[in-house]
Protein backbone atom coordinates (compact mmCIF):
# COMPACT_ATOMS: atom_id res chain seq x y z
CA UNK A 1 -7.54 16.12 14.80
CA UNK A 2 -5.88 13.97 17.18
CA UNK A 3 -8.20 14.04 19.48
CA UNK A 4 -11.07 13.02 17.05
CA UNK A 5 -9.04 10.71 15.82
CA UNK A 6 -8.70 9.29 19.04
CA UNK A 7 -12.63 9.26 19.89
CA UNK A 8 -13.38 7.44 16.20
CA UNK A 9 -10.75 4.47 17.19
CA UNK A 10 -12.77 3.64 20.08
CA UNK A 11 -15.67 2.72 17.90
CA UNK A 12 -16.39 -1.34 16.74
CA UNK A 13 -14.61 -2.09 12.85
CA UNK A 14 -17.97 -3.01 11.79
CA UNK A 15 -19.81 0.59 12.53
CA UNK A 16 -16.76 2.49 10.91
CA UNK A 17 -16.94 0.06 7.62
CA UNK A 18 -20.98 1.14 7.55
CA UNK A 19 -19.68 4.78 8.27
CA UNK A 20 -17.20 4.38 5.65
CA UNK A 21 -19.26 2.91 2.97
CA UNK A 22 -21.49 5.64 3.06
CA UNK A 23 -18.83 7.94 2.60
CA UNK A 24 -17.50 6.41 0.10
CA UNK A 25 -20.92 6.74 -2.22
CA UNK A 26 -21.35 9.98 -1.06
CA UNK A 27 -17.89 11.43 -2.21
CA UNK A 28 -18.43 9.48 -5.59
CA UNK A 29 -21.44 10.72 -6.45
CA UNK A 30 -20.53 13.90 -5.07
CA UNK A 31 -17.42 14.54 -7.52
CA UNK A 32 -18.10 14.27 -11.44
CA UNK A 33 -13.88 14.12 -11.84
CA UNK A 34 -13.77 11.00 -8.99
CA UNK A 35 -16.47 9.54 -10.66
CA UNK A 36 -14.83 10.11 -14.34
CA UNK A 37 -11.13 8.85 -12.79
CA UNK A 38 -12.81 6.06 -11.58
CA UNK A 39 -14.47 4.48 -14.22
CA UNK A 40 -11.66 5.50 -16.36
CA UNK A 41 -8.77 3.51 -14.68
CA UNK A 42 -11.10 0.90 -14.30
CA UNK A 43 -12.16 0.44 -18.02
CA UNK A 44 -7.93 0.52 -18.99
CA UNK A 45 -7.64 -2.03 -16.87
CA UNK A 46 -10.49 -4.53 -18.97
CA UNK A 47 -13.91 -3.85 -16.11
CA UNK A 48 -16.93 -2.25 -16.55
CA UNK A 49 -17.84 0.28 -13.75
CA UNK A 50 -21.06 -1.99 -13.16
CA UNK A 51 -18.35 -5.23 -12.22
CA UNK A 52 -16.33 -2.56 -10.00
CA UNK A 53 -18.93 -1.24 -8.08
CA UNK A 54 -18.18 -2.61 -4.97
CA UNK A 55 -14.75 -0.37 -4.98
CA UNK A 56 -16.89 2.61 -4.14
CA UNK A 57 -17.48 1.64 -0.29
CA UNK A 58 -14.16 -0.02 -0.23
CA UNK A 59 -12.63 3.46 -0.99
CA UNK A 60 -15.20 4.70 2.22
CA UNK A 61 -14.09 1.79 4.47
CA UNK A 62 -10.21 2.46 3.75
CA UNK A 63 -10.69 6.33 5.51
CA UNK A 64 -12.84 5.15 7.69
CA UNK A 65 -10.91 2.03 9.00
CA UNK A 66 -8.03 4.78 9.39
CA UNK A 67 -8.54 5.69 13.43
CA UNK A 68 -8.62 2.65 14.59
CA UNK A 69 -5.42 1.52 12.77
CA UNK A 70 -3.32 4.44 13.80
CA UNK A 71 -5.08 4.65 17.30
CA UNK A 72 -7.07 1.82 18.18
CA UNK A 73 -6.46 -1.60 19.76
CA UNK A 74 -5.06 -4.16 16.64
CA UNK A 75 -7.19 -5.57 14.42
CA UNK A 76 -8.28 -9.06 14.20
CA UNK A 77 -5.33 -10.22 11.28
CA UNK A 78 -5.33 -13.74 9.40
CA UNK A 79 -2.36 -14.73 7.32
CA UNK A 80 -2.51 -16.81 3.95
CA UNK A 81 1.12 -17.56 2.31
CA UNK A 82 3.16 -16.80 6.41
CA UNK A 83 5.01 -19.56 5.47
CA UNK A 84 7.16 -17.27 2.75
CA UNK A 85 7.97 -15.15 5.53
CA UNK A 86 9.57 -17.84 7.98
CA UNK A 87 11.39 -19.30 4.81
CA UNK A 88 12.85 -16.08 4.26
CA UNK A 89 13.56 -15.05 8.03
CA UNK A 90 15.09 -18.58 8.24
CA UNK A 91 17.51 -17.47 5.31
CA UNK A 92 18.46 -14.56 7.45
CA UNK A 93 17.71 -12.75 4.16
CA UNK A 94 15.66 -9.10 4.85
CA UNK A 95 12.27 -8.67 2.74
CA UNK A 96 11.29 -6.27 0.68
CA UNK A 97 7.62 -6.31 0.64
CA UNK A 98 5.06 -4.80 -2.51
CA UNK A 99 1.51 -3.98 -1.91
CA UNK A 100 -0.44 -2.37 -4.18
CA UNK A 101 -3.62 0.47 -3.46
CA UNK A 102 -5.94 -2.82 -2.62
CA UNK A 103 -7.14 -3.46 0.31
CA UNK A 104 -5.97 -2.11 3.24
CA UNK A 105 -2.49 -1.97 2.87
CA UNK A 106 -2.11 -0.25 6.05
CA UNK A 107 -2.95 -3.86 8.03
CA UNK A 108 0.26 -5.86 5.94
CA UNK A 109 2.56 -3.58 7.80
CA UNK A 110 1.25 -3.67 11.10
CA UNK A 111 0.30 -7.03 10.86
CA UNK A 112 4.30 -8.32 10.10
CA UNK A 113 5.14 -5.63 13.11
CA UNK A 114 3.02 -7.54 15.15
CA UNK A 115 3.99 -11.29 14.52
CA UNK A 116 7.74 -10.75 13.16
CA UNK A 117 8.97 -7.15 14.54
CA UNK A 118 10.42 -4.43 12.69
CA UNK A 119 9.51 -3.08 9.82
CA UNK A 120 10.25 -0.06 7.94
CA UNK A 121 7.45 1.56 5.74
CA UNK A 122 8.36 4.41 3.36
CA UNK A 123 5.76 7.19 2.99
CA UNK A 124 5.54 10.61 1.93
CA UNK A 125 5.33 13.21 4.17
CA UNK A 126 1.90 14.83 4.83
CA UNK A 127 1.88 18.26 2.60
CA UNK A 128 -0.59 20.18 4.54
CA UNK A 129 1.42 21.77 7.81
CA UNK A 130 -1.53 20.99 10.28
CA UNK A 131 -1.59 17.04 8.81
CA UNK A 132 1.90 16.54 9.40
CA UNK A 133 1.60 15.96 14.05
CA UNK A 134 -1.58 13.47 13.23
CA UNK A 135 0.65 11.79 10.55
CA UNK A 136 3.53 11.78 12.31
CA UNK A 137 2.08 10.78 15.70
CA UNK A 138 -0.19 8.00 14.16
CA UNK A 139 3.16 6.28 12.40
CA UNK A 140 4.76 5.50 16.58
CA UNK A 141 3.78 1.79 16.69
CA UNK A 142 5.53 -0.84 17.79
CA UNK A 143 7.91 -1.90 15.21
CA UNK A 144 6.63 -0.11 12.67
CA UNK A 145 9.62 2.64 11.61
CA UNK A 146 8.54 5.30 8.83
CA UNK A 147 10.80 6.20 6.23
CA UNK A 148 9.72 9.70 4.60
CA UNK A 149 10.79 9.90 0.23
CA UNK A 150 14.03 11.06 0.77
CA UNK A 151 17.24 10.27 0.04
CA UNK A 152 17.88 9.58 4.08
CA UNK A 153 15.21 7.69 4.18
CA UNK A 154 16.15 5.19 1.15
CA UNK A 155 19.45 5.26 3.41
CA UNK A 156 17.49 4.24 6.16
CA UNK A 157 15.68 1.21 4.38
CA UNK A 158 18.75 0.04 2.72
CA UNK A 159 20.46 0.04 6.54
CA UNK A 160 17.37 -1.94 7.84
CA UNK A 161 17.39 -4.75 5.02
CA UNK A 162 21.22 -5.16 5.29
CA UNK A 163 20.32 -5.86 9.17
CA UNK A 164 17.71 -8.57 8.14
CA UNK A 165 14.51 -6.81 8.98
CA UNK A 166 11.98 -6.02 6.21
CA UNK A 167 10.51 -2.90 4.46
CA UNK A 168 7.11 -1.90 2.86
CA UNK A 169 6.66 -0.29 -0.62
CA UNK A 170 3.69 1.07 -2.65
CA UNK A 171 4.84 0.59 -6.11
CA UNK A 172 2.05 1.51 -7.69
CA UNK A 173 2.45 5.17 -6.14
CA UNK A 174 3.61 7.71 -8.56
CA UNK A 175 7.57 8.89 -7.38
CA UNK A 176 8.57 12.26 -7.86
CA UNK A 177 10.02 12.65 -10.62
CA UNK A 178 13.99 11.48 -11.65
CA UNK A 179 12.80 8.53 -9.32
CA UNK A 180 11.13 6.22 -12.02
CA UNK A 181 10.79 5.25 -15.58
CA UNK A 182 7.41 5.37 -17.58
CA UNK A 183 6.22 1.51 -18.22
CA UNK A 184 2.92 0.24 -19.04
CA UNK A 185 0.13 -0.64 -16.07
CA UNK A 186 -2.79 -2.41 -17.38
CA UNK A 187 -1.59 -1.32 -20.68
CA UNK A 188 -1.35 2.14 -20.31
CA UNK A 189 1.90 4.31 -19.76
CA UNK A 190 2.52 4.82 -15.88
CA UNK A 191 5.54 6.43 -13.82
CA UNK A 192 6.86 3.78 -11.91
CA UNK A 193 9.04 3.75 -8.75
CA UNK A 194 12.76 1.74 -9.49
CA UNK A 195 13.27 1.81 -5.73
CA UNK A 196 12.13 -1.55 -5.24
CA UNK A 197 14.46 -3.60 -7.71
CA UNK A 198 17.73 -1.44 -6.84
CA UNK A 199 17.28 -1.92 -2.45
CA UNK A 200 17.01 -5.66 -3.71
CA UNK A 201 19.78 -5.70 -5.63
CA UNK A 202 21.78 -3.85 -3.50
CA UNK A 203 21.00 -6.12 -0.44
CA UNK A 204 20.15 -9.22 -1.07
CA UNK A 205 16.43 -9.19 0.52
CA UNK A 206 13.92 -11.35 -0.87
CA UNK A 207 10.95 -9.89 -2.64
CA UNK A 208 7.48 -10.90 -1.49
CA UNK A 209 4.08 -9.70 -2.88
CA UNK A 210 1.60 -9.09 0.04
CA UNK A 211 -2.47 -7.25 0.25
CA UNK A 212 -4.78 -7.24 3.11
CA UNK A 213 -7.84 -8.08 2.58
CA UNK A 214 -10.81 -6.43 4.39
CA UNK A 215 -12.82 -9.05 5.33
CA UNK A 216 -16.84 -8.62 5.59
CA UNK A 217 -19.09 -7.09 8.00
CA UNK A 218 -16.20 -5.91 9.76
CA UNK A 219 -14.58 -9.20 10.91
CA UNK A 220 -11.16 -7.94 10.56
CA UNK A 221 -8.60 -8.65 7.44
CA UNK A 222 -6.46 -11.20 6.19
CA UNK A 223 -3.03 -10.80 4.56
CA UNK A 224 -2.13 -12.73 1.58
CA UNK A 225 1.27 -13.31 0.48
CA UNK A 226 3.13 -13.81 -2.56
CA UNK A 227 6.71 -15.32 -3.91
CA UNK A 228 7.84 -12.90 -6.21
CA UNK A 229 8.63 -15.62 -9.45
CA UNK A 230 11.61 -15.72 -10.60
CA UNK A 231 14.27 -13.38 -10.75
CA UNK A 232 14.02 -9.61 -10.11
CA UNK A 233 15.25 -7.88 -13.37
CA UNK A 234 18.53 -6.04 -13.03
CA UNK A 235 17.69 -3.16 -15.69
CA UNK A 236 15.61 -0.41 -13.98
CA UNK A 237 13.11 -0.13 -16.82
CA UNK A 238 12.29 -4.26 -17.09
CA UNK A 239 12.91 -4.27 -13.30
CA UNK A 240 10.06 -1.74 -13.33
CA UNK A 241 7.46 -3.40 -15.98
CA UNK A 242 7.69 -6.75 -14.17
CA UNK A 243 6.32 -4.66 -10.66
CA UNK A 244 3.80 -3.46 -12.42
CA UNK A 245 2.88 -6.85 -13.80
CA UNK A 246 2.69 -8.45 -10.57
CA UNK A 247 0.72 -5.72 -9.12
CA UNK A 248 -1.75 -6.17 -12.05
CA UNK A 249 -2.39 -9.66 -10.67
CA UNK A 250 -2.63 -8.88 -7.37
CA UNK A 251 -5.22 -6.44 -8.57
CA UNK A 252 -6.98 -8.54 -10.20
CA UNK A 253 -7.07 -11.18 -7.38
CA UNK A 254 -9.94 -8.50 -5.66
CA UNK A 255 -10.55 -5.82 -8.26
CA UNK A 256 -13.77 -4.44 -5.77
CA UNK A 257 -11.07 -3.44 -3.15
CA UNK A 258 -8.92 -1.64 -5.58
CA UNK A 259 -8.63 1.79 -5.54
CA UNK A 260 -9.66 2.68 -8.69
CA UNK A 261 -9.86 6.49 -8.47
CA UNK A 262 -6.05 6.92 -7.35
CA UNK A 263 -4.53 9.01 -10.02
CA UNK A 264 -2.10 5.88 -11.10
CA UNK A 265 -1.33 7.86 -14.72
CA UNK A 266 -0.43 11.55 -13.98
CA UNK A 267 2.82 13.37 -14.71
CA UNK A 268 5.09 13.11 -11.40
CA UNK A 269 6.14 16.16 -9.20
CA UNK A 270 9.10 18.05 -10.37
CA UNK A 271 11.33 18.97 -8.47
CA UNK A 272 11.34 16.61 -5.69
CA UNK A 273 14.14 14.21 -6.25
């Protein structure tokens, strides 16, 4: 896998977006429960498939893009909002950073590696044994740290913000379960992560919304940035409702990038706390 991983990242952004898109029409027409999920999530969250559409080949072009991120030579990257990031840095305060599935949310981490240095990431672990070496190897880039769902690795993002350096979160992600509280998203009852709100309130790091767009006809992406308003709740359970209100907007910002057939609304893992 590493190897054709390796041969794919070789190949121009714009061939593995057409490659992508393709896939990504072909898998939904391909799978009745994609296709249900899909129009589903979208429909909760106030679209009709018909204004969604475009999602479809973004979901193609996010797998596809893939190589070349972990592999390949960096990406062209434009910034909107960088200015939030050398306020912060001048603070000396670390940054917790919230993307949301939309987009490629792969890019906002490497891009900040790239311009401002480290950056830890949390991620879960690849579950398939033969996944785990491509994972593992693809996640060695410069200043880019991964931080598996474990205890030792909230340990190891608390440690990084408390040093000034930033982390990455997917808050829209379902936790395992004991590790969030159920709170609406787009109206609907979702598990929701608390991790975010307690490593800010535990260190003092600033909170910044951030998604990377993919830009057309393969000319690269551009990150956009956010100030998180206001103060983060204390209480775990408003802490978590205001996430998922800000990730709402950011959805909404590009709704065709969103990935609207992630299973946002099933029951977490037990077990795995």
């Amino acid at each position: 896998m590493i190897t054709l991983f390796r041969a794919l990242a070789v190949l121009p952004l714009p061939l593995l977006h057409g490659i992508g898109g393709l896939l990504g029409w072909i898998a939904f027409i391909a799978s009745p429960a994609y296709r249900r999920r899909f129009a589903a999530n979208a429909r909760q969250a106030g679209y009709r498939l018909g204004e969604v559409l475009g999602a479809v080949a973004a979901a193609g072009r996010l797998l596809a893009e893939t190589p070349r991120l972990w592999f390949g030579a960096p990406p062209r990257v434009l910034w909107s909002g960088a200015e939030l990031i050398d306020a912060a840095r001048a603070r000396g305060h670390g940054i917790v950073f919230l993307t949301p599935h939309l987009g490629c949310f792969e890019v906002t981490a490497q891009g900040y590696a790239g311009r401002y240095g480290p950056i830890t990431v949390l991620y879960r672990p690849a579950r398939k044994a033969w996944l785990r070496p491509l994972v593992d190897r693809a996640r060695l880039r410069p200043n880019l740290i991964a931080a598996p769902t474990t205890l030792a690795g909230v340990k190891q993002m608390l440690k990084a913000l408390k040093a000034g350096q930033a982390v990455g979160l997917l808050p829209d992600q379902v936790p395992p379960d004991g590790l969030g509280v159920w709170t609406p998203f787009f109206g609907q009852p979702a598990y929701t992560m608390t991790l975010s709100a307690r490593l800010a309130a535990q260190t003092g790091a600033e909170v910044l919304l951030a998604w990377g767009e993919r830009l057309g006809w393969g000319r690269g992406f551009r990150i956009h940035l956010r100030a998180w308003p206001g103060t983060m709740p204390a209480q775990p359970e408003a802490a978590a409702a205001a996430v998922n209100t800000q990730m709402e907007a950011l959805i909404r910002e590009c709704p065709s990038q969103y990935l609207w057939g992630y299973a946002r609304y099933k029951q977490p893992r037990k077990g795995a706390a």
